[in-house]
C-alpha atoms as a PDB file:
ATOM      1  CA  UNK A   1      43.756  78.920  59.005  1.00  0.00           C
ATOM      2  CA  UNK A   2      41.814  80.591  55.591  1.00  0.00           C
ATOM      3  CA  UNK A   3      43.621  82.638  53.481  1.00  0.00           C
ATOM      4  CA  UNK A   4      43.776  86.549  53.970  1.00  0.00           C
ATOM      5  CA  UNK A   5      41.879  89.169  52.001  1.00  0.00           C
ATOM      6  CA  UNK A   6      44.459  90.582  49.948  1.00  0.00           C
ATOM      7  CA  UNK A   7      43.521  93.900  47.651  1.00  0.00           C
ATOM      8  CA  UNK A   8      44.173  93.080  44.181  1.00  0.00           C
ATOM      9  CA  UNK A   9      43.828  95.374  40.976  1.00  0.00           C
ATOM     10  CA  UNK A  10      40.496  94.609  39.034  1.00  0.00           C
ATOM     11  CA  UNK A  11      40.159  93.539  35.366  1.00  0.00           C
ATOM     12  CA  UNK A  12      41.920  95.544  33.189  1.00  0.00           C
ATOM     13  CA  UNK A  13      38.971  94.857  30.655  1.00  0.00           C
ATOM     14  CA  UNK A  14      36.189  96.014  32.326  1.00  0.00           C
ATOM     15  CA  UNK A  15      34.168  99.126  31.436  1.00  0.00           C
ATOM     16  CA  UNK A  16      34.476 100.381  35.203  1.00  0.00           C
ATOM     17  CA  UNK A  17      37.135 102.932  35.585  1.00  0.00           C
ATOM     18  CA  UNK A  18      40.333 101.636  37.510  1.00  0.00           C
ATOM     19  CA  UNK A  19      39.238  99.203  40.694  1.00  0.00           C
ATOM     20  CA  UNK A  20      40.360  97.273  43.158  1.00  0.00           C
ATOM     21  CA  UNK A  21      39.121  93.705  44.332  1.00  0.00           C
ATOM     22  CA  UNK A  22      39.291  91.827  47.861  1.00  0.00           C
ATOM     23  CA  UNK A  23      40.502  88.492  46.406  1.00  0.00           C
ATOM     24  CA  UNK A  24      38.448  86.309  48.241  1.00  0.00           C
ATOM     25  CA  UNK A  25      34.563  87.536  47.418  1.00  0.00           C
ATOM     26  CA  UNK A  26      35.778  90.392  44.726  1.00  0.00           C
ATOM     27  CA  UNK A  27      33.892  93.247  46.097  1.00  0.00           C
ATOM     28  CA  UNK A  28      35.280  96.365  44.241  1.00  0.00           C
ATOM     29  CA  UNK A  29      36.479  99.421  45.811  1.00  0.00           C
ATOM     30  CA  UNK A  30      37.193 102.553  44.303  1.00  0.00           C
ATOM     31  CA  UNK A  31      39.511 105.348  44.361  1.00  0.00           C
ATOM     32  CA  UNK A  32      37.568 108.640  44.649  1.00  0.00           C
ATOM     33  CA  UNK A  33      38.200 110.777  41.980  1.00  0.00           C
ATOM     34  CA  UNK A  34      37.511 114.171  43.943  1.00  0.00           C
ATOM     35  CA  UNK A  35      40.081 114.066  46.300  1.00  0.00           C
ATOM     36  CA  UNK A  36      43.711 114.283  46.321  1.00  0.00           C
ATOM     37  CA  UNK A  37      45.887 110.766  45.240  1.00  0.00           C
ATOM     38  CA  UNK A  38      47.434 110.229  48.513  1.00  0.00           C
ATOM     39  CA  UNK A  39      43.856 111.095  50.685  1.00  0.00           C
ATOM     40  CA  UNK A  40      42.253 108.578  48.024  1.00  0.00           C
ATOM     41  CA  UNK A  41      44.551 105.918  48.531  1.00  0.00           C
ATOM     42  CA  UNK A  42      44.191 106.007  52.091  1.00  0.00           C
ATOM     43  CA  UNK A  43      40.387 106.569  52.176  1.00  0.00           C
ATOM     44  CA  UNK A  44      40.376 103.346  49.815  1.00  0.00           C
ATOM     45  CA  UNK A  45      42.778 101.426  52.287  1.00  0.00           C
ATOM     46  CA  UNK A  46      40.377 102.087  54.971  1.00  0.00           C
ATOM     47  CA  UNK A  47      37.425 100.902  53.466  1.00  0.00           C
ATOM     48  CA  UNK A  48      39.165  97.707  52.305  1.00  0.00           C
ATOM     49  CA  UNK A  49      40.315  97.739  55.791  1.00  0.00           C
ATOM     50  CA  UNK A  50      37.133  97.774  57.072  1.00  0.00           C
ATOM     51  CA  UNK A  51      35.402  94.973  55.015  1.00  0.00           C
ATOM     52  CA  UNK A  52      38.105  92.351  56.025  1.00  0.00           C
ATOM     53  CA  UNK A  53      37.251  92.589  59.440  1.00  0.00           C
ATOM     54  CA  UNK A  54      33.205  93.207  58.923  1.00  0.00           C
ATOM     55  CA  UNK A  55      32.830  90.705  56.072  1.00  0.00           C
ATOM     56  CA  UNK A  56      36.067  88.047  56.765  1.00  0.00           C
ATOM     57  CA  UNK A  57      35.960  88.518  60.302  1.00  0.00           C
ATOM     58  CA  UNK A  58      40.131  89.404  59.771  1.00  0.00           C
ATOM     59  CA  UNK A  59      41.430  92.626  62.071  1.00  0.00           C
ATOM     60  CA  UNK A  60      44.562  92.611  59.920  1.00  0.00           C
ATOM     61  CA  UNK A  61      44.623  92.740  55.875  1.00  0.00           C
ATOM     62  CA  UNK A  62      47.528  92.498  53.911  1.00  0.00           C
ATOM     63  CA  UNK A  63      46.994  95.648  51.931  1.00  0.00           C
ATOM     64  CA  UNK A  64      50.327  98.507  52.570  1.00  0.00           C
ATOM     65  CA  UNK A  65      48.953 101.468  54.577  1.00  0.00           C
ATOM     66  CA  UNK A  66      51.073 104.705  53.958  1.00  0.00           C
ATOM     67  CA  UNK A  67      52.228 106.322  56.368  1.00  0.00           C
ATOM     68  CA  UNK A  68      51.363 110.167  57.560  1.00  0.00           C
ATOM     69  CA  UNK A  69      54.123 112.688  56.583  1.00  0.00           C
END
């Protein structure tokens, strides 16, 4: 069985503002800057989501989801 997609923090040393990488084909994903953290995080979540089952044919990532309060 491959390994799973995880979402991993991009390079520090890059000229791109803060980003996030799927660790197996390092497509970037952003956190949007005009809404709120928390909807952010989540929308980002989602769209990583959403690649790993398109792209790595995975229905389950290991990224955390937060949960609704």
């Amino acid at each position: 069985m491959g390994e799973k997609p995880k979402l991993i923090v991009g390079s520090p040393s890059s000229l791109h503002p803060l980003h996030y990488l799927c660790s197996l084909c390092l497509q970037p994903f952003y956190l949007s800057e005009d809404q709120p953290p928390k909807k952010a995080v989540m929308e980002l979540l989602h769209a990583f989501d959403e690649h790993v089952e398109r792209e790595h044919g995975c229905e389950d990532s290991n990224s955390t989801k937060p949960t609704q309060e």
